[in-house]
PDB file of N, CA and C in Angstrom:
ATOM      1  N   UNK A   1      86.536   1.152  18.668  1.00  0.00           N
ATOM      2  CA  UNK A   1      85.532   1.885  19.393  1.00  0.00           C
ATOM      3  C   UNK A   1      85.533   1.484  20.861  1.00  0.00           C
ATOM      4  N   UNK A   2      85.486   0.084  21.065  1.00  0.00           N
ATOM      5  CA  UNK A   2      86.050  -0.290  22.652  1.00  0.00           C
ATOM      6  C   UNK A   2      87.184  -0.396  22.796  1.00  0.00           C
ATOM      7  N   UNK A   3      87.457  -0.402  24.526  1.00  0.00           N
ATOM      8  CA  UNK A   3      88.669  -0.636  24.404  1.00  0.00           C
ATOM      9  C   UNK A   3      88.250  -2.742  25.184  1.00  0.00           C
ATOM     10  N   UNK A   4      89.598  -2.787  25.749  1.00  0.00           N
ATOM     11  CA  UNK A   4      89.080  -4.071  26.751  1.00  0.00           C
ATOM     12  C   UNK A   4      89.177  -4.169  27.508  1.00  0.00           C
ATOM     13  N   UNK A   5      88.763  -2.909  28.837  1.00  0.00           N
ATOM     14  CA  UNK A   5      88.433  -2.502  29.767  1.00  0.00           C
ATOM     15  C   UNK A   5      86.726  -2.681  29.686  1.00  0.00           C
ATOM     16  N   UNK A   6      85.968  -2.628  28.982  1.00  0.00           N
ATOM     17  CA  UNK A   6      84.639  -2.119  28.832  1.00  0.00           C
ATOM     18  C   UNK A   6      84.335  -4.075  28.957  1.00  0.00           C
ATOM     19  N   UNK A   7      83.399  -4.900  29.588  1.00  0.00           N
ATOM     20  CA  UNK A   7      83.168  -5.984  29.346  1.00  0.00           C
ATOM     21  C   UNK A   7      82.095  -5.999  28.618  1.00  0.00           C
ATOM     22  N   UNK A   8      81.678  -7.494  28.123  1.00  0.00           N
ATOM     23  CA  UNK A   8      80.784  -7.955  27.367  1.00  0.00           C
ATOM     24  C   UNK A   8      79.025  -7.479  27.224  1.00  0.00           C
ATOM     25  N   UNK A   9      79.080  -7.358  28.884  1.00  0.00           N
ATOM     26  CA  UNK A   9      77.667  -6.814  28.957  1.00  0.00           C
ATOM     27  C   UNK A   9      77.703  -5.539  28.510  1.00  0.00           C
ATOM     28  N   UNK A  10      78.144  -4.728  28.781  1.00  0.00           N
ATOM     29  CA  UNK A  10      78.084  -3.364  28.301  1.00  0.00           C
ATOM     30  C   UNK A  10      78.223  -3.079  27.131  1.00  0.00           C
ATOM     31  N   UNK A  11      79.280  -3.969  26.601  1.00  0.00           N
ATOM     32  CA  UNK A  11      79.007  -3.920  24.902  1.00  0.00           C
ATOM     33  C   UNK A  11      78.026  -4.242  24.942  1.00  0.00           C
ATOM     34  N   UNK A  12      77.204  -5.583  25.008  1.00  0.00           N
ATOM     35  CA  UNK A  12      75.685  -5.572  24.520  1.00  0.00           C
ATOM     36  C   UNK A  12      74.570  -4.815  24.633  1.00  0.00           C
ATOM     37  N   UNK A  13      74.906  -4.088  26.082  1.00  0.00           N
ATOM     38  CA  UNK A  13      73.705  -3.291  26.764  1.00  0.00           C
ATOM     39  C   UNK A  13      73.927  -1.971  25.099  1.00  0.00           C
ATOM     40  N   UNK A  14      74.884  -1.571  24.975  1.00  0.00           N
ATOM     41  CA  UNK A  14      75.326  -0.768  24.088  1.00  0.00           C
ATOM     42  C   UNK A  14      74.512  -1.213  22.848  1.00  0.00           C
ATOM     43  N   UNK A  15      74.931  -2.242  22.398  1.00  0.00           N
ATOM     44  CA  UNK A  15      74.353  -2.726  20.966  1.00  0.00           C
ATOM     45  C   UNK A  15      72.672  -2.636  21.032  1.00  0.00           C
ATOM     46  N   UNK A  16      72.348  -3.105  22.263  1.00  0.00           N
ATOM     47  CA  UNK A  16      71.129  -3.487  22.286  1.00  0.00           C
ATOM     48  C   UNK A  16      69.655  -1.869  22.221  1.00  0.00           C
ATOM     49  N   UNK A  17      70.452  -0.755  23.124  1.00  0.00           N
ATOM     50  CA  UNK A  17      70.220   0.373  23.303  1.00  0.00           C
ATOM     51  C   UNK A  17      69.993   1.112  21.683  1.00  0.00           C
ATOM     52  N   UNK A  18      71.298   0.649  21.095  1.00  0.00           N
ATOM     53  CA  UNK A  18      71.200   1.526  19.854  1.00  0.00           C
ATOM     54  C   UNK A  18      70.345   0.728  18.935  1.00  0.00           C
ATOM     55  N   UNK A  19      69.920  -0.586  19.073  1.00  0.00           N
ATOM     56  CA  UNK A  19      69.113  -1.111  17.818  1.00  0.00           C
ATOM     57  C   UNK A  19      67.803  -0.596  18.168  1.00  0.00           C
ATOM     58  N   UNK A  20      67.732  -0.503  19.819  1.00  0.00           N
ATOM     59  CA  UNK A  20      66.304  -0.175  20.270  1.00  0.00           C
ATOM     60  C   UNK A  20      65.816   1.253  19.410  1.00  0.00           C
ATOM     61  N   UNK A  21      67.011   1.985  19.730  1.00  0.00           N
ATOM     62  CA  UNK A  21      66.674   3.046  19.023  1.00  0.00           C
ATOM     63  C   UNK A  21      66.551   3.801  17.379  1.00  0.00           C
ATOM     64  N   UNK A  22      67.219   2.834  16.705  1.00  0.00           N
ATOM     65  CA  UNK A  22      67.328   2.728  15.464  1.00  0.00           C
ATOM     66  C   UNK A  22      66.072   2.194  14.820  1.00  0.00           C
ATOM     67  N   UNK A  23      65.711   1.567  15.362  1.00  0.00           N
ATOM     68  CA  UNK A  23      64.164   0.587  15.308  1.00  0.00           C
ATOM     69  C   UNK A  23      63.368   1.383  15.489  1.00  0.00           C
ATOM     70  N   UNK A  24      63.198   1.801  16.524  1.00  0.00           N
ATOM     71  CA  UNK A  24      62.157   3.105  16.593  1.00  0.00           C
ATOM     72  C   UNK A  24      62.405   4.183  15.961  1.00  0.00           C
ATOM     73  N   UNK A  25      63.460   4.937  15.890  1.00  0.00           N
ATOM     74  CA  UNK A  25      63.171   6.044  14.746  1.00  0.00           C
ATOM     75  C   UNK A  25      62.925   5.691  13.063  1.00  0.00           C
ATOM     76  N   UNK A  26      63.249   4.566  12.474  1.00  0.00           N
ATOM     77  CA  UNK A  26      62.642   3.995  11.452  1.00  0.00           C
ATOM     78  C   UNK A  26      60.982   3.877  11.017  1.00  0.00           C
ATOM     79  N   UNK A  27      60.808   2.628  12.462  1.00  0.00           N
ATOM     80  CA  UNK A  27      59.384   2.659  11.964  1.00  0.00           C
ATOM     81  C   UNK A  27      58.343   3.399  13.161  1.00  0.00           C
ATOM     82  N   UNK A  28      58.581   4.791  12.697  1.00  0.00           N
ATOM     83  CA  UNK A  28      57.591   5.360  13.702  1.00  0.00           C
ATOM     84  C   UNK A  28      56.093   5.756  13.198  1.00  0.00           C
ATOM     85  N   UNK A  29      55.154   5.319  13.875  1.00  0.00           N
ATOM     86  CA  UNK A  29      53.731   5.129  13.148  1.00  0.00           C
ATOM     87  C   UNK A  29      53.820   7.154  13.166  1.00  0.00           C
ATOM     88  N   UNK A  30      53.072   7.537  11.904  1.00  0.00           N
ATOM     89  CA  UNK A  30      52.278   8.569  11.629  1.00  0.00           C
ATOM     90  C   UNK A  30      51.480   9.181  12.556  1.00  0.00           C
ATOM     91  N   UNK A  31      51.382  10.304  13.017  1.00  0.00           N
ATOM     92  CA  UNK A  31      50.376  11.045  14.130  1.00  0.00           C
ATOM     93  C   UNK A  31      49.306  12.096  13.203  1.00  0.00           C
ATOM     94  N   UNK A  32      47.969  12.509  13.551  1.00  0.00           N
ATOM     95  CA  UNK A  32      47.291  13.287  12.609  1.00  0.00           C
ATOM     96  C   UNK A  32      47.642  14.155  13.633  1.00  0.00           C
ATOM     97  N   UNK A  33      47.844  15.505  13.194  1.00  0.00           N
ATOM     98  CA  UNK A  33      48.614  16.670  13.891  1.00  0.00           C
ATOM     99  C   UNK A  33      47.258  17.568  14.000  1.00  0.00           C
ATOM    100  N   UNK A  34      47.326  18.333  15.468  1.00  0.00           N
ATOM    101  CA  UNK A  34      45.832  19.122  15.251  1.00  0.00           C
ATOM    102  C   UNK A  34      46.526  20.327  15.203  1.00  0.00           C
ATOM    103  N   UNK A  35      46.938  21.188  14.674  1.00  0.00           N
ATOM    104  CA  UNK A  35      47.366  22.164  14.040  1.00  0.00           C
ATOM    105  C   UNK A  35      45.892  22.858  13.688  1.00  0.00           C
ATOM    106  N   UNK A  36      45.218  22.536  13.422  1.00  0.00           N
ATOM    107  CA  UNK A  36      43.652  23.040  12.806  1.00  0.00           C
ATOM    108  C   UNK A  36      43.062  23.705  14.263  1.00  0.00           C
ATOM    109  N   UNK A  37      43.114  22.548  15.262  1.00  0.00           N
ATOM    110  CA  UNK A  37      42.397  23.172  16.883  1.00  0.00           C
ATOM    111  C   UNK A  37      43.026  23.555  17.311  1.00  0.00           C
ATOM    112  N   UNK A  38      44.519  23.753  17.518  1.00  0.00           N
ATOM    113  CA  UNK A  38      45.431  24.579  18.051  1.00  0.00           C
ATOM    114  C   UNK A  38      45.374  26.158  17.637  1.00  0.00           C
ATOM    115  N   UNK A  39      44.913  26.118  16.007  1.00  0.00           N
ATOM    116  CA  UNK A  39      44.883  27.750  15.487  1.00  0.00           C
ATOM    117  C   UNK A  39      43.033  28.174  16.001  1.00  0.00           C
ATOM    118  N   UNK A  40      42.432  27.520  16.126  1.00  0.00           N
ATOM    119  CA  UNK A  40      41.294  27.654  16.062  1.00  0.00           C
ATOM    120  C   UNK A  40      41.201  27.965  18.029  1.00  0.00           C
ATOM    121  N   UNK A  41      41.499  27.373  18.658  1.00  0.00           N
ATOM    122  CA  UNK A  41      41.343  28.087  20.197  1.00  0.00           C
ATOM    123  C   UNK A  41      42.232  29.188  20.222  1.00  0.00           C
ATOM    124  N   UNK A  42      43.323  29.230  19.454  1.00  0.00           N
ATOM    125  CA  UNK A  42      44.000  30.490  19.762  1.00  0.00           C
ATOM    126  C   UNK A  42      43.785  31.682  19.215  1.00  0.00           C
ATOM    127  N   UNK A  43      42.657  31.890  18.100  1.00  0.00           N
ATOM    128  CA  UNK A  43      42.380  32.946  17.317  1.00  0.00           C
ATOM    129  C   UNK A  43      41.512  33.775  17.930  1.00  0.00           C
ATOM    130  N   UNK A  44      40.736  32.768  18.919  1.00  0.00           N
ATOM    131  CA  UNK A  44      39.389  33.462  19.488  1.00  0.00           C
ATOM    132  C   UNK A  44      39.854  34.644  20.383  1.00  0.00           C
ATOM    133  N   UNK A  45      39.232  35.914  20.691  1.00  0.00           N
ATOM    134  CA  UNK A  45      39.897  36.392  21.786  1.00  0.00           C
ATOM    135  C   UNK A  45      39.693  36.025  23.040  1.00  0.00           C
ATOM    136  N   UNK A  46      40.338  37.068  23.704  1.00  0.00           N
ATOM    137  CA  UNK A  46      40.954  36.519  25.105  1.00  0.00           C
ATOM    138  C   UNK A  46      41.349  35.574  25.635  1.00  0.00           C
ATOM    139  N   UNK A  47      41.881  34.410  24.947  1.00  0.00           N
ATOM    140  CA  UNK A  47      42.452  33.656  25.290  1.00  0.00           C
ATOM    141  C   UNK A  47      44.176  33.465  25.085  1.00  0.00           C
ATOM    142  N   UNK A  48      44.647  34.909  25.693  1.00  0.00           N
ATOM    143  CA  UNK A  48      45.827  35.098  26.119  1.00  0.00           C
ATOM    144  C   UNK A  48      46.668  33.727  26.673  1.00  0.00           C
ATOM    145  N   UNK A  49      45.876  33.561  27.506  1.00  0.00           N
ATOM    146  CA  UNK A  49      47.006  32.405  28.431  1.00  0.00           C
ATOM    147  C   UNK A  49      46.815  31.161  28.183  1.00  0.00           C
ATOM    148  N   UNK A  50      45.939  30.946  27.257  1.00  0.00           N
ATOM    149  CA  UNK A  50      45.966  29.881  26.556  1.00  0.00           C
ATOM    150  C   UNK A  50      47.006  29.924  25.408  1.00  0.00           C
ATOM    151  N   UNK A  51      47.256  30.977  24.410  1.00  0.00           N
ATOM    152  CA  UNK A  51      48.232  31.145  23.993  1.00  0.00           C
ATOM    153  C   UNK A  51      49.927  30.798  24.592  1.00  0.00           C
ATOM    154  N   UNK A  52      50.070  31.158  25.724  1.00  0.00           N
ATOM    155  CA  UNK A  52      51.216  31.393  26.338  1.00  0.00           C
ATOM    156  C   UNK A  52      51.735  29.878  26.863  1.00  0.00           C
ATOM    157  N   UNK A  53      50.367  29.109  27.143  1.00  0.00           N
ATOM    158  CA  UNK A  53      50.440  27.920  27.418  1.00  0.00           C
ATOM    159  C   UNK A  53      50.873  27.282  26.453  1.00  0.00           C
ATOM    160  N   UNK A  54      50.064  27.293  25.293  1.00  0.00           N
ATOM    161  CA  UNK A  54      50.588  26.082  23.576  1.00  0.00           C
ATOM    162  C   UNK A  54      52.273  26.568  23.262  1.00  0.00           C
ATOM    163  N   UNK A  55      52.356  28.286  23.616  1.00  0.00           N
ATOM    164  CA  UNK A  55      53.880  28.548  23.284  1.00  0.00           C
ATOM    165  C   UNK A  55      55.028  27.851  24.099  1.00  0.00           C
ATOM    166  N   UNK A  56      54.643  27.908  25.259  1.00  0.00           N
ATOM    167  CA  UNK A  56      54.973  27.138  26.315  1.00  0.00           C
ATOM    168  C   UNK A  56      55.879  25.728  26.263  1.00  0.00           C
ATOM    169  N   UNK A  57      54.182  25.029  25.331  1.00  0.00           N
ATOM    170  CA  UNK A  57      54.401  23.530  25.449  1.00  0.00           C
ATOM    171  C   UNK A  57      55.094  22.973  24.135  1.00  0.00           C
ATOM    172  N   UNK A  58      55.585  24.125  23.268  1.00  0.00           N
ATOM    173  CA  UNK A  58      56.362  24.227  22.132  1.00  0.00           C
ATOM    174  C   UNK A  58      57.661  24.325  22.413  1.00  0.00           C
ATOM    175  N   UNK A  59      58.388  24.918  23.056  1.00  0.00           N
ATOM    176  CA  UNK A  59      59.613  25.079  23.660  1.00  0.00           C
ATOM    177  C   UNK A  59      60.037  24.002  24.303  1.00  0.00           C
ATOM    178  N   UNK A  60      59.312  23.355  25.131  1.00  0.00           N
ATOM    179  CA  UNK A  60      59.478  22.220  25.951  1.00  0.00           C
ATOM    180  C   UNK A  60      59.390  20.916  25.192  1.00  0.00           C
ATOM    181  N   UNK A  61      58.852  20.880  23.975  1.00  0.00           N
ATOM    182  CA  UNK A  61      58.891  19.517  23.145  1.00  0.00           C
ATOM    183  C   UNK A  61      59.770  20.359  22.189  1.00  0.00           C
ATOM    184  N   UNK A  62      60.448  20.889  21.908  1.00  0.00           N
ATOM    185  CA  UNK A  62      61.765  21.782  21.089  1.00  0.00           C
ATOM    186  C   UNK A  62      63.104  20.938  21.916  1.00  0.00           C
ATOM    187  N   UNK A  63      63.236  21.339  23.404  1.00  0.00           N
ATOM    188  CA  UNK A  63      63.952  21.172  24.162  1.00  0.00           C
ATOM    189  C   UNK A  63      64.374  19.679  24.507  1.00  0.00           C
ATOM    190  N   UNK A  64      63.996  19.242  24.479  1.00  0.00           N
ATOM    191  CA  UNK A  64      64.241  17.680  24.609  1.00  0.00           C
ATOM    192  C   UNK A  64      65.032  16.980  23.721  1.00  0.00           C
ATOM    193  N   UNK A  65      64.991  17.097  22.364  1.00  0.00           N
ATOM    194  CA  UNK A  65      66.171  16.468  21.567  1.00  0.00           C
ATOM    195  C   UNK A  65      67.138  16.948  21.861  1.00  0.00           C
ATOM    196  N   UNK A  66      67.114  18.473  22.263  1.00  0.00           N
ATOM    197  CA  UNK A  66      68.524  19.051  21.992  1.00  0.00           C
ATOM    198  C   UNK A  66      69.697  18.598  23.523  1.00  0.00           C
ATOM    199  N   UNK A  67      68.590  18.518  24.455  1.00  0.00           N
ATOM    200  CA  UNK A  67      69.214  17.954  25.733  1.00  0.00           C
ATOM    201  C   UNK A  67      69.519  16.238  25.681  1.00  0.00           C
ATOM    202  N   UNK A  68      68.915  15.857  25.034  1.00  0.00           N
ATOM    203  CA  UNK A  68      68.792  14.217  24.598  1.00  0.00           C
ATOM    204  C   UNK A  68      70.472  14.260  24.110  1.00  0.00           C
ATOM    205  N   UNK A  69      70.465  14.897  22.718  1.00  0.00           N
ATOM    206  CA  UNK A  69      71.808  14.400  21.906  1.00  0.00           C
ATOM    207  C   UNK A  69      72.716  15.375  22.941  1.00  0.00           C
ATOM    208  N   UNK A  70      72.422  16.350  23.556  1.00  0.00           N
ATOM    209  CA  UNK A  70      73.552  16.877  24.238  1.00  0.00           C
ATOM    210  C   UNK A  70      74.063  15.627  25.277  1.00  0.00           C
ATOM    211  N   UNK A  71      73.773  15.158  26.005  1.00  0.00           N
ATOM    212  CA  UNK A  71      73.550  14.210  26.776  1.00  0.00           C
ATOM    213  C   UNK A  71      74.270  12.718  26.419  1.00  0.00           C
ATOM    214  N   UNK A  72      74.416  12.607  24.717  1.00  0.00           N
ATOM    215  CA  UNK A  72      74.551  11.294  24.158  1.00  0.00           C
ATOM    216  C   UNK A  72      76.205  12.283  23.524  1.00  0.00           C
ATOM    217  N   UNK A  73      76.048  13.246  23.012  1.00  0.00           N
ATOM    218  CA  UNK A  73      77.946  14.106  22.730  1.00  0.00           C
ATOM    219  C   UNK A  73      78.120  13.773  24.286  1.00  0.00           C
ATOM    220  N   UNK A  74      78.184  14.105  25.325  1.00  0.00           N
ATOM    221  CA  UNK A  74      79.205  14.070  26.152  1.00  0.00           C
ATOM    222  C   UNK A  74      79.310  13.105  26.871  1.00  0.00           C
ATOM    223  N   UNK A  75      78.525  11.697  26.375  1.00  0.00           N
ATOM    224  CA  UNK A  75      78.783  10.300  26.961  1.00  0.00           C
ATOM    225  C   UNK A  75      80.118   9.923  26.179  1.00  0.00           C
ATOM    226  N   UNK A  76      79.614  10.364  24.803  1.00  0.00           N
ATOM    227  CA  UNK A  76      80.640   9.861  23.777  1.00  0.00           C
ATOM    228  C   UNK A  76      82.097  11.030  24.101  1.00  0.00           C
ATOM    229  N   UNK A  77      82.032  11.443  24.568  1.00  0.00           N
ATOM    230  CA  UNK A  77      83.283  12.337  24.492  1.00  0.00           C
ATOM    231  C   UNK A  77      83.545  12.124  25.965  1.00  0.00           C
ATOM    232  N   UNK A  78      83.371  11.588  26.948  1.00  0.00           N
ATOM    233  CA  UNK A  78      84.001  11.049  28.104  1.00  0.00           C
ATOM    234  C   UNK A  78      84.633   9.533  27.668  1.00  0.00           C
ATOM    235  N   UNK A  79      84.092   8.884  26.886  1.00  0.00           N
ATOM    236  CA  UNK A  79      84.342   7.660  26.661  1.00  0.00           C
ATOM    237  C   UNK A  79      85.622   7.539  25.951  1.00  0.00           C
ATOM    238  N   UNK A  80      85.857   8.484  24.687  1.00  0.00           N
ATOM    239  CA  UNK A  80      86.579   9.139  23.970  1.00  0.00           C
ATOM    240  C   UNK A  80      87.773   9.826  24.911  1.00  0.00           C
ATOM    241  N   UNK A  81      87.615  10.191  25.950  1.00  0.00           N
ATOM    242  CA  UNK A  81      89.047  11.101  26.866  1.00  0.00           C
ATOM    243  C   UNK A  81      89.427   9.880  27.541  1.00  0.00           C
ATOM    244  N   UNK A  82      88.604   8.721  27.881  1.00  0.00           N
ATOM    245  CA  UNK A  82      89.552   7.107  28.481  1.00  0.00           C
ATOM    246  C   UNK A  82      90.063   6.811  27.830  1.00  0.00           C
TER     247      UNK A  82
END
């Protein structure tokens, strides 16, 4: 996976990055989801742009993993063309 061009620190910074993250997606505490007040302000009328807003802020927490692992494929696939 390395070669021995890459030194010691960077292997570790490496090791250390991925336990960080392995650790945290394991033990991630539980959230109570308001799904209940989210349907409940949006049912009422006229609150159009309040709608447009929660749709909004759905796309944008959608968007983030997918730019995250995009981001982590083409570290690994530059690393991979050295």
């Amino acid at each position: 996976m390395f070669n021995n061009k890459i030194n010691s620190a960077t292997k570790e910074r490496f090791v250390k990055a991925l336990l960080f993250t392995v650790l945290f997606s394991v033990f991630s505490l539980t959230a109570n989801a308001q799904c209940a007040m989210c349907r409940a302000a949006l049912t009422s009328e006229g609150n159009k742009t309040k709608a447009e807003a929660v749709n909004d802020g759905i796309v944008y927490l959608m968007v983030i993993p997918y730019v995250l692992v995009g981001g982590i494929g083409y570290a690994i696939y530059r690393m991979k063309k050295k």
